[in-house]
C-alpha atoms as a PDB file:
ATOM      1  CA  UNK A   1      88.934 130.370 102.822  1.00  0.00           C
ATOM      2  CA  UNK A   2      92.427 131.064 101.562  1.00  0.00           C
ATOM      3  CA  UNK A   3      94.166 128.722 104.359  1.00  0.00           C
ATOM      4  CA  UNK A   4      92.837 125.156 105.229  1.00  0.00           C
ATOM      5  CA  UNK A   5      92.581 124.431 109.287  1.00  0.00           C
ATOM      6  CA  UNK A   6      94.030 121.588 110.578  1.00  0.00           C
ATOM      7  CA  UNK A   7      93.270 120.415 114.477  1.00  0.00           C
ATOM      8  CA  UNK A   8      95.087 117.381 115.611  1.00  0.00           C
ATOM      9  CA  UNK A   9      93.236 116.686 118.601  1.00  0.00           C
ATOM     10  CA  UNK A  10      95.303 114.425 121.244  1.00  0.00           C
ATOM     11  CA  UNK A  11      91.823 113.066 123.292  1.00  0.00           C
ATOM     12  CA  UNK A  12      94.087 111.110 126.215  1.00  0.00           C
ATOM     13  CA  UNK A  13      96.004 109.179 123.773  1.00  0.00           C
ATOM     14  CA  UNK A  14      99.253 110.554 124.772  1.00  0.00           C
ATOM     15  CA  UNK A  15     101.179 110.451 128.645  1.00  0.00           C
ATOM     16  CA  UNK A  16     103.455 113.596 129.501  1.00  0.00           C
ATOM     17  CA  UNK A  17     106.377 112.671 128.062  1.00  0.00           C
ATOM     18  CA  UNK A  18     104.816 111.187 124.843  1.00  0.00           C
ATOM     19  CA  UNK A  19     102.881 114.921 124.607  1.00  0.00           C
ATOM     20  CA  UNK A  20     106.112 116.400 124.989  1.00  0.00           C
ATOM     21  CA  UNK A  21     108.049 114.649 122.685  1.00  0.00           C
ATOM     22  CA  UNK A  22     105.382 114.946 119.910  1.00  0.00           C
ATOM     23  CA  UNK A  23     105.232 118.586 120.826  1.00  0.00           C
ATOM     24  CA  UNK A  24     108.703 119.121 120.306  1.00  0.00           C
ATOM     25  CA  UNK A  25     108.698 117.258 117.084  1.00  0.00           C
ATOM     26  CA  UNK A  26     105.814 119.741 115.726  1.00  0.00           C
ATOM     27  CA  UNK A  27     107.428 122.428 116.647  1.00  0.00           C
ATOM     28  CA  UNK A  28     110.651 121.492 114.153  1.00  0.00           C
ATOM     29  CA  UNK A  29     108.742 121.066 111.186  1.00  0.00           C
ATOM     30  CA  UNK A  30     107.896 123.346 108.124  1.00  0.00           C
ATOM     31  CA  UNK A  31     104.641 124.265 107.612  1.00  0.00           C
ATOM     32  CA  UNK A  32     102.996 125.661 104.879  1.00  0.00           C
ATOM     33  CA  UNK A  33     101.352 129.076 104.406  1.00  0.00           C
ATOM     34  CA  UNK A  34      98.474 127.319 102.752  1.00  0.00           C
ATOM     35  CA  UNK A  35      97.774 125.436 106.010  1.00  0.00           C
ATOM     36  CA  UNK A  36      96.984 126.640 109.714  1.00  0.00           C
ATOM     37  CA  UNK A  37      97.790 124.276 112.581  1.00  0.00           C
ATOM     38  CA  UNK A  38      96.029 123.788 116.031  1.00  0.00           C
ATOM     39  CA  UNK A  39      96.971 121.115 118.407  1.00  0.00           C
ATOM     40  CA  UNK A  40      94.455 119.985 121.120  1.00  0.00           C
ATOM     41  CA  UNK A  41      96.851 118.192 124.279  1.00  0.00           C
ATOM     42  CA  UNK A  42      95.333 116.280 127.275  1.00  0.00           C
ATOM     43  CA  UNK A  43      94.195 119.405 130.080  1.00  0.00           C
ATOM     44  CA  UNK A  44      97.006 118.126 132.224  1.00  0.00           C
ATOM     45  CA  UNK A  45      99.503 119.444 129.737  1.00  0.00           C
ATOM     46  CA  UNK A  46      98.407 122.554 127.969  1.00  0.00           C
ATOM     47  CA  UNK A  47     100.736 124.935 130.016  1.00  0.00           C
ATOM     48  CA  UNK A  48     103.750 122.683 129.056  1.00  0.00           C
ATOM     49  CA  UNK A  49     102.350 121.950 125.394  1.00  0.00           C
ATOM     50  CA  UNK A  50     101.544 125.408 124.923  1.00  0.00           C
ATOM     51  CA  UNK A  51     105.051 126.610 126.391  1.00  0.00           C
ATOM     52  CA  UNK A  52     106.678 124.209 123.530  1.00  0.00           C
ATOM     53  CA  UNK A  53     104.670 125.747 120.577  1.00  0.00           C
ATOM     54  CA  UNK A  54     104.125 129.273 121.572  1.00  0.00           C
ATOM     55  CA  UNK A  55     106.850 130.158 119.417  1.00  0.00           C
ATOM     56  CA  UNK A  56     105.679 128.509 116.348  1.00  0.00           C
ATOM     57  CA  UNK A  57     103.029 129.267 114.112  1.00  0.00           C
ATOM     58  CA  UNK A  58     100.936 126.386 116.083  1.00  0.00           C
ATOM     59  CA  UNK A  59      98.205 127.283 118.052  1.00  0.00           C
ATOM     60  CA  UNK A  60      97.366 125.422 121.244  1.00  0.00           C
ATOM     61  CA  UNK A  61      93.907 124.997 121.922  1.00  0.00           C
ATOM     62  CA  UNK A  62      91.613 123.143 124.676  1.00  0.00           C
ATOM     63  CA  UNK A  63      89.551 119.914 124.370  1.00  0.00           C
ATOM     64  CA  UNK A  64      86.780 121.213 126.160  1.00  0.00           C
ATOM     65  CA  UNK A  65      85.039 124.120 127.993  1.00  0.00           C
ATOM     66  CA  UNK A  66      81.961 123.525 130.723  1.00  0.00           C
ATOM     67  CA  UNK A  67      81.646 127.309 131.925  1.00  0.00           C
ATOM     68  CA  UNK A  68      82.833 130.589 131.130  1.00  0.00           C
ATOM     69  CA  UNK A  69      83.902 131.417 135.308  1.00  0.00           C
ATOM     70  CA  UNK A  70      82.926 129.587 137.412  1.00  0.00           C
ATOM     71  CA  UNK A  71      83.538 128.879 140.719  1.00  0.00           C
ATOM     72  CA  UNK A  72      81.606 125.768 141.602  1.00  0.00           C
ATOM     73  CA  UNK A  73      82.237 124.021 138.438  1.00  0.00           C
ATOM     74  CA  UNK A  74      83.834 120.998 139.927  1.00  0.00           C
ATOM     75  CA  UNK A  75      85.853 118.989 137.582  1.00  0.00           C
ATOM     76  CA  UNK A  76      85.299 121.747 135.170  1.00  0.00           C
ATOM     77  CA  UNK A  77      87.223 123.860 132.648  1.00  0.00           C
ATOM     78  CA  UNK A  78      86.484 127.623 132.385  1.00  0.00           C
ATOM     79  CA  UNK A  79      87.934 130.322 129.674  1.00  0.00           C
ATOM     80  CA  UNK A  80      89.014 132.571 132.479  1.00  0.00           C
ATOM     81  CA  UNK A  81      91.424 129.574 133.675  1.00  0.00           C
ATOM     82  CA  UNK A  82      92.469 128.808 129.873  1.00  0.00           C
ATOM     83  CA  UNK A  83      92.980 132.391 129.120  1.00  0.00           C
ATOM     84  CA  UNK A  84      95.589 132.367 132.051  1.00  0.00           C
ATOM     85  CA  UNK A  85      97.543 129.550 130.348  1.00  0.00           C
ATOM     86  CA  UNK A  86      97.473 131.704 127.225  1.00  0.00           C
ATOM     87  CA  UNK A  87      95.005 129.418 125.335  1.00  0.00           C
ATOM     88  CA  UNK A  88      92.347 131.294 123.848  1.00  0.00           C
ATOM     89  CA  UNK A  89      89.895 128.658 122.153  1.00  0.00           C
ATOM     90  CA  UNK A  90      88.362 125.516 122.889  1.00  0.00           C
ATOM     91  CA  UNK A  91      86.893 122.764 121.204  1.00  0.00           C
ATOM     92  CA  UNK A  92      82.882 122.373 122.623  1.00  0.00           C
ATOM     93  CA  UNK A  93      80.427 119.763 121.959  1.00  0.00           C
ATOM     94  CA  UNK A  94      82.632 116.938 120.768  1.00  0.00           C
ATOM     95  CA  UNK A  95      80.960 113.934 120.297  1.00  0.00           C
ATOM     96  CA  UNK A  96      82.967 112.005 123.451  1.00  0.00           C
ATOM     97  CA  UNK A  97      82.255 115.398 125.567  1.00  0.00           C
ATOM     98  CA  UNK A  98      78.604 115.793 124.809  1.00  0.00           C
ATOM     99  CA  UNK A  99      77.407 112.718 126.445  1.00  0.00           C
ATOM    100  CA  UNK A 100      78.921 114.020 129.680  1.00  0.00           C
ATOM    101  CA  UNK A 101      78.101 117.488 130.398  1.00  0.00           C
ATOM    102  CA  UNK A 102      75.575 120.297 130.159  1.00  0.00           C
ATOM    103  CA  UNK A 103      73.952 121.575 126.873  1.00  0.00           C
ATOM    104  CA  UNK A 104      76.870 122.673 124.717  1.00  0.00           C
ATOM    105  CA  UNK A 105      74.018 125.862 124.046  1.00  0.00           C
ATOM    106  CA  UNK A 106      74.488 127.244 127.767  1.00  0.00           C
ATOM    107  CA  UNK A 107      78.069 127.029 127.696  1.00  0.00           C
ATOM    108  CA  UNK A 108      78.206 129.045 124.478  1.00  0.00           C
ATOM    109  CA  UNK A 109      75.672 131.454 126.089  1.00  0.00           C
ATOM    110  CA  UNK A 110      78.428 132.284 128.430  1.00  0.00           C
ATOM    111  CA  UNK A 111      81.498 132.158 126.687  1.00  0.00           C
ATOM    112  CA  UNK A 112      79.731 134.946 123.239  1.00  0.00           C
ATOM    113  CA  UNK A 113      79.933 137.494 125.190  1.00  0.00           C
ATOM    114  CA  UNK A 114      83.051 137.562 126.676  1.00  0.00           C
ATOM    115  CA  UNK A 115      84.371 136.605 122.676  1.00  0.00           C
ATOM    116  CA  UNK A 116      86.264 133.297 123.093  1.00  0.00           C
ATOM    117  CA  UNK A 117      87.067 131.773 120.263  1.00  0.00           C
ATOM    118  CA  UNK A 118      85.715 127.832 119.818  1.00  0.00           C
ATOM    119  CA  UNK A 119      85.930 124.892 117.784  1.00  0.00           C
ATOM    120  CA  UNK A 120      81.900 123.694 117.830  1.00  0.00           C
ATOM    121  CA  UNK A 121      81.777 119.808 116.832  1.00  0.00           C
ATOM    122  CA  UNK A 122      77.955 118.584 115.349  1.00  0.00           C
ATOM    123  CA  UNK A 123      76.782 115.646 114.009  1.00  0.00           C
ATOM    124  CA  UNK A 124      73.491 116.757 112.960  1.00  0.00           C
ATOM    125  CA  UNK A 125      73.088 120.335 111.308  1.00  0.00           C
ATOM    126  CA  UNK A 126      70.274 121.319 113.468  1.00  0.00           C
ATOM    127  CA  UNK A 127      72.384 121.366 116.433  1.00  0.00           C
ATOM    128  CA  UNK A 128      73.918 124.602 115.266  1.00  0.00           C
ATOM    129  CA  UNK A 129      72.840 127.176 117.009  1.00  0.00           C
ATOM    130  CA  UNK A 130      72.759 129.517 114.264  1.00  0.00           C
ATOM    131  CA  UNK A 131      71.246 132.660 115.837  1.00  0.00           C
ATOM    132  CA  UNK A 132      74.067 132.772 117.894  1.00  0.00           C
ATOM    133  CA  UNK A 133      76.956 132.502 115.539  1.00  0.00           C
ATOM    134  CA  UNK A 134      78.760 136.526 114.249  1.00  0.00           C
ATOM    135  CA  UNK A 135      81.360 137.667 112.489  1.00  0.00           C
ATOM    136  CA  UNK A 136      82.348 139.294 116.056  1.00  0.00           C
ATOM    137  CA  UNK A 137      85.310 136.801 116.517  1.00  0.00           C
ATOM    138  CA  UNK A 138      86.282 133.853 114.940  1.00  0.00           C
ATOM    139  CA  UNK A 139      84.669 130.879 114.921  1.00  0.00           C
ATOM    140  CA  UNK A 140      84.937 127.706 113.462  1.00  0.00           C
ATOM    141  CA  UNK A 141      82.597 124.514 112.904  1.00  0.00           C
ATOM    142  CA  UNK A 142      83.503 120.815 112.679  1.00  0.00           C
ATOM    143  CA  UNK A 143      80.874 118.444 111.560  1.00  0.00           C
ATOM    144  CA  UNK A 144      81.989 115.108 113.116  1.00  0.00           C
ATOM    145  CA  UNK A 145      79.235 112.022 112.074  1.00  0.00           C
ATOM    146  CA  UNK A 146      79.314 109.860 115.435  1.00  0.00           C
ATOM    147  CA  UNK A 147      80.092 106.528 113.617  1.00  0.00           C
ATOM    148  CA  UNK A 148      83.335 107.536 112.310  1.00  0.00           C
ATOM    149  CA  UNK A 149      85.251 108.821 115.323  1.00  0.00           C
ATOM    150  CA  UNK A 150      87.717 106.259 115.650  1.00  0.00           C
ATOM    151  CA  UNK A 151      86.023 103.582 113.959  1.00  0.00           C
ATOM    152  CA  UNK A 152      87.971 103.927 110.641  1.00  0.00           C
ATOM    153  CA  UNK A 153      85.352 104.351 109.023  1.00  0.00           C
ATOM    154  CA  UNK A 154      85.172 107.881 106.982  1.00  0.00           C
ATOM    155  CA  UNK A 155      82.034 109.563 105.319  1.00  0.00           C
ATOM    156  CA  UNK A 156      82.017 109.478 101.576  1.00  0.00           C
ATOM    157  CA  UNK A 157      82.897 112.727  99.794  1.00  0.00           C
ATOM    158  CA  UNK A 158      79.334 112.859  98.697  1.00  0.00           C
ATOM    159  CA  UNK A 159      77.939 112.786 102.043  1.00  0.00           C
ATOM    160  CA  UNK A 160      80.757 115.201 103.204  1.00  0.00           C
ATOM    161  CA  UNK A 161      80.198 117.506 100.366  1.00  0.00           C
ATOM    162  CA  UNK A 162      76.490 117.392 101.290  1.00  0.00           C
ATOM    163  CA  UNK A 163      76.322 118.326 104.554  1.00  0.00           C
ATOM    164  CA  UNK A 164      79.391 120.871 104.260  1.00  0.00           C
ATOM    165  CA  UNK A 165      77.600 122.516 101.023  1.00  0.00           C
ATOM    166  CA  UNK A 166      74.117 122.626 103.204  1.00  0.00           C
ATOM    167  CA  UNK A 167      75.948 124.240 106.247  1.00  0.00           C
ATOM    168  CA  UNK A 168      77.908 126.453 103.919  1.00  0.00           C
ATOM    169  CA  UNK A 169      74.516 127.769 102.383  1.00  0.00           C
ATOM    170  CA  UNK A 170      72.663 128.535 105.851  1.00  0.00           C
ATOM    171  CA  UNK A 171      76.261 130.364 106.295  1.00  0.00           C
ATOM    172  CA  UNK A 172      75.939 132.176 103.852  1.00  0.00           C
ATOM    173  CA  UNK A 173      72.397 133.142 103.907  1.00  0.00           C
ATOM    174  CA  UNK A 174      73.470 135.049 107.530  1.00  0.00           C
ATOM    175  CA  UNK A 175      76.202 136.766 105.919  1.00  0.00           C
ATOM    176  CA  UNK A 176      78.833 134.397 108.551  1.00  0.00           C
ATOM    177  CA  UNK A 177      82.068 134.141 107.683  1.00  0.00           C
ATOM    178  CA  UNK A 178      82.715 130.692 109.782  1.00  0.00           C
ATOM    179  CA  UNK A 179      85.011 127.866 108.394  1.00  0.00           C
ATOM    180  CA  UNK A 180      83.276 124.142 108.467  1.00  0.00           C
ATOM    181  CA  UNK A 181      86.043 121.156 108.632  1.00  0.00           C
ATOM    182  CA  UNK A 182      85.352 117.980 108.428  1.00  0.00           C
ATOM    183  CA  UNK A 183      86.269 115.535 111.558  1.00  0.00           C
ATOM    184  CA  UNK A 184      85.941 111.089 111.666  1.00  0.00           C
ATOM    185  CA  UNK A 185      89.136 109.076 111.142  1.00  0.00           C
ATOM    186  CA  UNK A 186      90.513 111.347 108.547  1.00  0.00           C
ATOM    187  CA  UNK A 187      94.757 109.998 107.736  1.00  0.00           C
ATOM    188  CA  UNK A 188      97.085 110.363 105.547  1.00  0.00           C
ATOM    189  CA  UNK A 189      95.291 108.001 103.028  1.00  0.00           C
ATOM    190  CA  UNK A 190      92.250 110.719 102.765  1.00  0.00           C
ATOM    191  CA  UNK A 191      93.198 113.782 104.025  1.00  0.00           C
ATOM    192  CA  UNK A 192      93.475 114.853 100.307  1.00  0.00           C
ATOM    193  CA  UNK A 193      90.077 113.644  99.101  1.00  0.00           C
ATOM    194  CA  UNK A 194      88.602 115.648 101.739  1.00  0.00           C
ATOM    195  CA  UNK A 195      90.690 118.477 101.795  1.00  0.00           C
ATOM    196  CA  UNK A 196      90.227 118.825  97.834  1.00  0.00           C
ATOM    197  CA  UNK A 197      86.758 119.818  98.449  1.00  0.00           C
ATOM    198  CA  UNK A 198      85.645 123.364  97.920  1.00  0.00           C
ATOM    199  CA  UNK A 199      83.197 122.681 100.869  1.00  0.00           C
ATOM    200  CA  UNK A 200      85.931 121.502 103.496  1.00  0.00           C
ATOM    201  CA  UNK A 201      87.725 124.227 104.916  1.00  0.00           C
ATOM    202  CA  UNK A 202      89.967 121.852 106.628  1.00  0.00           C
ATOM    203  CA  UNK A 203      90.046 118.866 109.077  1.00  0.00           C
ATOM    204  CA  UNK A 204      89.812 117.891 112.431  1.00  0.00           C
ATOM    205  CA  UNK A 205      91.934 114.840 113.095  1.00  0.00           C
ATOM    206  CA  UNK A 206      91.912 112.686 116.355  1.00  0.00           C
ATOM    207  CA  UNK A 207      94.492 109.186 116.211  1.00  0.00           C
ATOM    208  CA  UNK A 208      96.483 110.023 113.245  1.00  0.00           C
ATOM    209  CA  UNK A 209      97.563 114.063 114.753  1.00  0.00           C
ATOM    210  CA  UNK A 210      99.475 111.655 117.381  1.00  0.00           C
ATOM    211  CA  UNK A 211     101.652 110.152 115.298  1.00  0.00           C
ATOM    212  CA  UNK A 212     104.568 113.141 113.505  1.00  0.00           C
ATOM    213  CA  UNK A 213     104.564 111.103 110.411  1.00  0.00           C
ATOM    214  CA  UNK A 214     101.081 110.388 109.882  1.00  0.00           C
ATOM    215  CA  UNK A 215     100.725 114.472 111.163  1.00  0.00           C
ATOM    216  CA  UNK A 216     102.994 115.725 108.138  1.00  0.00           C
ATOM    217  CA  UNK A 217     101.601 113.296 105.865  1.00  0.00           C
ATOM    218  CA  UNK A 218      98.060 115.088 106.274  1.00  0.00           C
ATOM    219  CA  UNK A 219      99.858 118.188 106.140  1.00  0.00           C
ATOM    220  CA  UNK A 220     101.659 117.479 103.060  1.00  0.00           C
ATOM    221  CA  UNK A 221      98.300 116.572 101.464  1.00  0.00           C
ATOM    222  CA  UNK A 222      97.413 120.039 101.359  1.00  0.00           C
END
């Protein structure tokens, strides 16, 4: 992987006017052609978000997904209703989301076929569903250890470089072309350890992608 990923994803840190703000802010700084940017809003604010950034090289993307269309999904987000407000990938499985909904499996059963693009989050490598990843569309992995989100705390590089280097090899071994980031309190401070790895396609951050400064500083660590 030429580029490294970055996903600042927002959780419900921000209010409107905070996510608009911030937005605004992304949208007037420089970004390098080494790095590709995603930003992850609060559901309530993807159309205005997305309306901010849409003419930047800054992809808006959705926290979650439950279905693929339908109708009695209450409470639910589908990819027919995203693809309306121009978004066209979702993060699944996040750690915070899995405890709360159906198998992450079923919703990727639905969502394949009709090729929209996702961010899957795992903690454990075994929860990637392997016979169902291609090269048909893109599609990107995160692995996220559970004690880390938000807690500070980050994983070694060893243990990174481990389970990135294991994932990477199964990868590979299918002939899949899929980036793996790395995602658990990553910041300014060691963005560039991680990033530095040939395992680590790039980062998925959560607290820090709220703040501009501590945004660019991961960027700049690139």
């Amino acid at each position: 992987m030429n580029q490294k990923i970055v996903i600042g994803n927002w959780k419900n840190y921000l209010n409107y006017e905070e996510s608009i703000l911030l937005s605004k802010a992304i949208s007037n700084i420089s970004i390098s052609d080494k790095t590709r940017v995603m930003i992850s809003p609060n559901h309530l604010y993807l159309k205005e978000v997305n309306e901010i950034l849409n003419k930047t090289n800054v992809e808006v993307i959705a926290q979650n997904l439950t279905s693929s269309n339908s109708s009695s999904d209450t409470g639910g987000i589908t990819a027919v209703n995203l693809r309306n407000l121009n978004v066209n990938r979702s993060i699944i499985a996040h750690s915070e989301a899995r405890i709360r909904q159906k198998n992450p499996q079923d919703v990727l059963n639905e969502i394949i076929p009709m090729g929209f693009q996702f961010v899957l989050c795992f903690e454990e490598i075994d929860q990637i569903p392997f016979d169902l990843l291609s090269n048909d569309f893109e599609i990107i992995l995160a692995y996220e250890p559970v004690w880390a989100i938000g807690t500070g705390e980050t994983a070694s590089i060893d243990h990174i470089n481990e389970i990135h280097e294991q994932v990477k090899s199964n990868l590979k071994d299918l002939q899949l072309n899929i980036p793996v980031l790395y995602g658990g309190s990553v910041n300014p401070s060691n963005s560039k350890d991680i990033l530095e790895s040939e395992f680590v396609d790039g980062v998925l951050v959560g607290g820090a992608s709220t703040k501009i400064d501590q945004l660019e500083g991961i960027l700049n660590s690139i």
